[in-house]
Protein backbone atom coordinates (compact mmCIF):
# COMPACT_ATOMS: atom_id res chain seq x y z
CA UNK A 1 -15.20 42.95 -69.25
CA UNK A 2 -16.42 42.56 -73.01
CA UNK A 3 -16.22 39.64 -75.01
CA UNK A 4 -13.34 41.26 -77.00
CA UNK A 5 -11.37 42.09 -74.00
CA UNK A 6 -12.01 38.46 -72.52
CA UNK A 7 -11.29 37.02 -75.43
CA UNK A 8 -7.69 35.50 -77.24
CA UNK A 9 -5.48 38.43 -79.14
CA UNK A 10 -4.85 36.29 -81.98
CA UNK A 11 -6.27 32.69 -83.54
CA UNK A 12 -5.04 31.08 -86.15
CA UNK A 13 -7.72 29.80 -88.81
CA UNK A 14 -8.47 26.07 -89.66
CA UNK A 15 -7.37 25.36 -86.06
CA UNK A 16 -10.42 23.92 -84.23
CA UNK A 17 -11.38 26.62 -81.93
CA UNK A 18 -15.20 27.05 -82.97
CA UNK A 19 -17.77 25.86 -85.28
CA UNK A 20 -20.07 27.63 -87.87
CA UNK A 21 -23.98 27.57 -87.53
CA UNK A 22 -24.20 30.67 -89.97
CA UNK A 23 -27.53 32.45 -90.20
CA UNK A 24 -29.86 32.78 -92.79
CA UNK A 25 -30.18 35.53 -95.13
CA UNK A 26 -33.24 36.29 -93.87
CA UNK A 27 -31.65 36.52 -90.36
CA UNK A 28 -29.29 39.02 -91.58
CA UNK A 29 -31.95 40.86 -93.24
CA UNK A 30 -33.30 41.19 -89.49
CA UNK A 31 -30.44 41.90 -87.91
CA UNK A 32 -29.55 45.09 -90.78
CA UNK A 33 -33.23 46.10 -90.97
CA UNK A 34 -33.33 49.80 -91.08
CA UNK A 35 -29.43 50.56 -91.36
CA UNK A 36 -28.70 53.30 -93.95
CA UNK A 37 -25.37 52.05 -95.67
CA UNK A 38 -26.13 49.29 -98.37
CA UNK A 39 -25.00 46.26 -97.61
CA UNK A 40 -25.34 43.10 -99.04
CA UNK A 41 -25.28 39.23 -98.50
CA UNK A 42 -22.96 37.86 -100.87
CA UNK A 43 -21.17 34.27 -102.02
CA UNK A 44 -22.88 31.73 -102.49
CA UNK A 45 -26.09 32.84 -100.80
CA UNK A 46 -26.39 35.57 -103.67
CA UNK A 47 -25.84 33.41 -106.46
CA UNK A 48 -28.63 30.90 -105.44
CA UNK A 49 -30.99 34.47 -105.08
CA UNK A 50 -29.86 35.67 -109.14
CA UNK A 51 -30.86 31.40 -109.76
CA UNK A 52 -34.15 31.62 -107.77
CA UNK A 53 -33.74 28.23 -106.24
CA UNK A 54 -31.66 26.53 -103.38
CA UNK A 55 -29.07 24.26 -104.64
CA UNK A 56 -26.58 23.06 -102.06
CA UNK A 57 -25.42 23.40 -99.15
CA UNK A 58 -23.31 26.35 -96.78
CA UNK A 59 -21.05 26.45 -94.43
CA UNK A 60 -21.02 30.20 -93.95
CA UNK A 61 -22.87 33.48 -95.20
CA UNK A 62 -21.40 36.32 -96.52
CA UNK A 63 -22.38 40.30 -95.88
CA UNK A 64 -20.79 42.51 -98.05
CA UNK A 65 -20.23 45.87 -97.04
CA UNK A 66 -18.29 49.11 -98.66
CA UNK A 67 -14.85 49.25 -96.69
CA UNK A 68 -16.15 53.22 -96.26
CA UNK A 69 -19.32 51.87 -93.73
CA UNK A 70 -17.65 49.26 -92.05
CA UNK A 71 -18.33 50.44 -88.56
CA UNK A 72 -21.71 50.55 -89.39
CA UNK A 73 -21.33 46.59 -88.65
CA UNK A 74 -20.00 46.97 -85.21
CA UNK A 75 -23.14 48.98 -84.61
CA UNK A 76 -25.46 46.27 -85.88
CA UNK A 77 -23.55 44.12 -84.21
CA UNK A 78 -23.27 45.87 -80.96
CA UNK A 79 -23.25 43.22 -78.65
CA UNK A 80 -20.90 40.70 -80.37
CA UNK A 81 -17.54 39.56 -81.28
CA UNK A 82 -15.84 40.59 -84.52
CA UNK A 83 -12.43 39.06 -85.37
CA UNK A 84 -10.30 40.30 -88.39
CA UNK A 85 -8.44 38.78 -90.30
CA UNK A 86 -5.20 40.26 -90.20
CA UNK A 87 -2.89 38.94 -92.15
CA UNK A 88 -4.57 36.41 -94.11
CA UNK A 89 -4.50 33.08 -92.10
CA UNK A 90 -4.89 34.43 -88.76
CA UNK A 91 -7.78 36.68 -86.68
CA UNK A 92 -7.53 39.25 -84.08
CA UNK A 93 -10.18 41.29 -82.78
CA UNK A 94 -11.34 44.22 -84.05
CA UNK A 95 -11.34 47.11 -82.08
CA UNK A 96 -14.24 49.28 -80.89
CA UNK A 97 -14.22 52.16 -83.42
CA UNK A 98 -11.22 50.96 -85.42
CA UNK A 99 -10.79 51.37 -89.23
CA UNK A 100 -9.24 48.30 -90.71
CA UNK A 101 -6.55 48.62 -92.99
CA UNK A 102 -7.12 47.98 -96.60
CA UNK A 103 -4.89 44.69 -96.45
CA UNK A 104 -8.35 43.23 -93.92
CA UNK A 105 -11.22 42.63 -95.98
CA UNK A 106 -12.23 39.90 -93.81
CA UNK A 107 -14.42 39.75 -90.63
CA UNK A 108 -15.87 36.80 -88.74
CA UNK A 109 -18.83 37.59 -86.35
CA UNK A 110 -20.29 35.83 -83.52
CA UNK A 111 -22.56 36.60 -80.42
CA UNK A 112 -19.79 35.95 -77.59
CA UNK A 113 -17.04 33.93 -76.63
CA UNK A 114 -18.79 29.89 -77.00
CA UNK A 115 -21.30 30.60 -79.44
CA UNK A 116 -20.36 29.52 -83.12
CA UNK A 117 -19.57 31.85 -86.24
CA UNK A 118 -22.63 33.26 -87.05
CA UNK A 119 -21.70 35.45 -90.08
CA UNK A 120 -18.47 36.66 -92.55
CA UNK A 121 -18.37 40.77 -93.06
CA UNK A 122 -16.65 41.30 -96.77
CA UNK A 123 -15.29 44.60 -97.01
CA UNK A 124 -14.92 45.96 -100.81
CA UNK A 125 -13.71 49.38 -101.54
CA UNK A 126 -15.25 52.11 -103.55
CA UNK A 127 -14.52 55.93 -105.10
CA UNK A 128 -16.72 58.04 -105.89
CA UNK A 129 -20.14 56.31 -107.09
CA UNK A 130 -17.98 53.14 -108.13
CA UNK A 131 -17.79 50.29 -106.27
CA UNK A 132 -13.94 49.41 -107.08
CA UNK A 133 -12.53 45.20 -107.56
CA UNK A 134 -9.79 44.69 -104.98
CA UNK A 135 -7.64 42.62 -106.45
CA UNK A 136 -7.34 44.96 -109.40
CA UNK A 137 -8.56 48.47 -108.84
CA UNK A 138 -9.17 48.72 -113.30
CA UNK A 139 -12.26 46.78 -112.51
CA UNK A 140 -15.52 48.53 -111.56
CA UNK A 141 -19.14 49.05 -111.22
CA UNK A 142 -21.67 51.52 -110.26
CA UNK A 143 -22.78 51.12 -106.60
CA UNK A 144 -26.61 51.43 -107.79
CA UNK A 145 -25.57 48.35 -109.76
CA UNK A 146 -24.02 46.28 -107.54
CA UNK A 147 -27.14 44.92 -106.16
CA UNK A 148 -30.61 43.50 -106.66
CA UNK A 149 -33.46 42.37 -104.04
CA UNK A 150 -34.76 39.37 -103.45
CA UNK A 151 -38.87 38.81 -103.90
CA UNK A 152 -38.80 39.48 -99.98
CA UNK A 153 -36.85 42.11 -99.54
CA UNK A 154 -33.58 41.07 -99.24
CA UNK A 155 -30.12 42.69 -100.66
CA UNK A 156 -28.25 40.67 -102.67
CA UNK A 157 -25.18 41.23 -105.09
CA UNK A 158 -25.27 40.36 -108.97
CA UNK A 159 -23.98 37.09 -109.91
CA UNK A 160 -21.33 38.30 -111.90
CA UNK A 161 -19.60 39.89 -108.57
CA UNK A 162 -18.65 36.63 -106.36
CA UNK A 163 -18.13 34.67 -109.47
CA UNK A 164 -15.43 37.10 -110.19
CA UNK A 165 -14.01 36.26 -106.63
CA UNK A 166 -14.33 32.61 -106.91
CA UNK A 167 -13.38 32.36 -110.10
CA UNK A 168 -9.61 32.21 -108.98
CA UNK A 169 -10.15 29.12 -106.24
CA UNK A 170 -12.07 27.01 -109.10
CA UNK A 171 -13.41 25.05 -106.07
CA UNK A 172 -16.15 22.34 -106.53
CA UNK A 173 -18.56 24.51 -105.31
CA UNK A 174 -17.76 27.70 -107.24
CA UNK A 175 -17.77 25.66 -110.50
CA UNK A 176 -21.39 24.68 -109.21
CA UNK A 177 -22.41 28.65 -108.70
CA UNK A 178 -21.17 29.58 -111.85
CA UNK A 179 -23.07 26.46 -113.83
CA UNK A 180 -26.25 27.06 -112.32
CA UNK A 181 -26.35 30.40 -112.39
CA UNK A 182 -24.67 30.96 -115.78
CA UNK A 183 -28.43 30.16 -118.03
CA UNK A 184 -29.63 33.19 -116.24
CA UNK A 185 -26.66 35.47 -116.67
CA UNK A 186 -27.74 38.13 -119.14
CA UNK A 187 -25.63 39.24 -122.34
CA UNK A 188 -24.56 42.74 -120.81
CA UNK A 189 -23.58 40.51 -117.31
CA UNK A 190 -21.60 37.68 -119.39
CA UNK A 191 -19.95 40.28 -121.15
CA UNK A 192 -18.55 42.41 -117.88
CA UNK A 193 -17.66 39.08 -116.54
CA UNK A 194 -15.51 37.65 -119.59
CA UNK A 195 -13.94 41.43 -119.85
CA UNK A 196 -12.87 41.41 -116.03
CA UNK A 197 -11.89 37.54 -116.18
CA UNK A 198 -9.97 38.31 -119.19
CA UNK A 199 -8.31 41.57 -117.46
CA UNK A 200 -7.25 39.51 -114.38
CA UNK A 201 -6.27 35.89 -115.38
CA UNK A 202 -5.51 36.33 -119.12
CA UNK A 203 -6.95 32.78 -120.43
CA UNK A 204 -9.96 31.02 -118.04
CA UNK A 205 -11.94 28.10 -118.13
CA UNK A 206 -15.19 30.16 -118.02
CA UNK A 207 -14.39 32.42 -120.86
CA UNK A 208 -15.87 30.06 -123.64
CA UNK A 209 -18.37 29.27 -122.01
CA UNK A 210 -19.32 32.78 -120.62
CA UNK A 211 -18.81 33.87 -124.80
CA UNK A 212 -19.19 30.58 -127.14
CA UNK A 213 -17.34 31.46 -130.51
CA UNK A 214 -19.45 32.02 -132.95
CA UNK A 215 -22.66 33.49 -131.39
């Protein structure tokens, strides 16, 4: 029997049925080495690469993938568990060979049954040569620009990407990402950014600062 056929058919999250110990980005640099589908790690993680420096602290690690190669991760990941979450709030597994649906853009990953969450799968879509924002499919970007590497080697999204995502929780830590990384954020990058905040939410906190009046 497999660990997805041993395990639960449905969990709900927040209930306390398994801690994180995520990897590192250079562990999930290992574990991708030599797959042909970009993929990146994302969040957090990615805006401390575009800074250059750690700066706090994380409880997970995101892996972005397009939604097109997403079994690509159940081939990386041969040997683990994958749980979807599907709806929002809960996870099931994912199936061997299955295509999630586009309302699933969420994956949590672990070696088996008792070992802890090891990593989050992010699935964006894309058309064409554009890789295409969910939540609002005027939004896009050129797949060759969606990423950058790190001195090492490692893929990594551009800032302006997750701090688009987290730019609707306004959490502690995602005003934190966007203040450290914003001195670094180039003109053409604060630009995109105000333009798609601006699109989605109308007014923002960020917007001034992304574009002070007057320069």
């Amino acid at each position: 029997m497999s660990a997805h056929e041993g395990a639960a058919s449905e969990r709900t999250i927040g209930d306390p049925w398994g801690p994180w110990d995520p990897l590192s980005p250079r562990e999930v640099a290992d574990l991708f080495e030599g797959v042909a589908s970009p993929w990146w790690i994302s969040g957090g993680h990615a805006i401390e690469f575009s800074v250059g420096r750690r700066f706090r602290s994380h409880e997970d690690i995101d892996v972005l993938l397009l939604r097109r190669d997403q079994l690509v991760a159940q081939e990386v990941l041969a040997d683990w568990e994958w749980w979807a979450a599907d709806p929002p709030g809960t996870l099931r597994p994912w199936r061997i060979g299955e295509t999630l649906p586009p309302r699933v853009h969420d994956v949590w990953c672990r070696p088996g049954p008792s070992a802890p969450w090891r990593l989050q799968l992010m699935l964006d879509a894309a058309e064409g040569d554009d890789w295409v924002y969910r939540r609002d499919g005027r939004i896009r970007l050129p797949v060759a620009r969606l990423g950058r590497r790190s001195p090492d080697g490692i893929p990594y999204q551009v800032p302006e990407i997750p701090l688009l995502y987290k730019a609707r929780g306004m959490r502690a830590k995602d005003e934190r990402d966007f203040s450290e990384v914003l001195p670094v954020l180039g003109s053409e990058r604060r630009r995109w950014l105000a333009d798609a905040l601006a699109l989605v939410h109308g007014a923002h906190p960020w917007l001034d600062r992304l574009c002070p009046k007057g320069r």
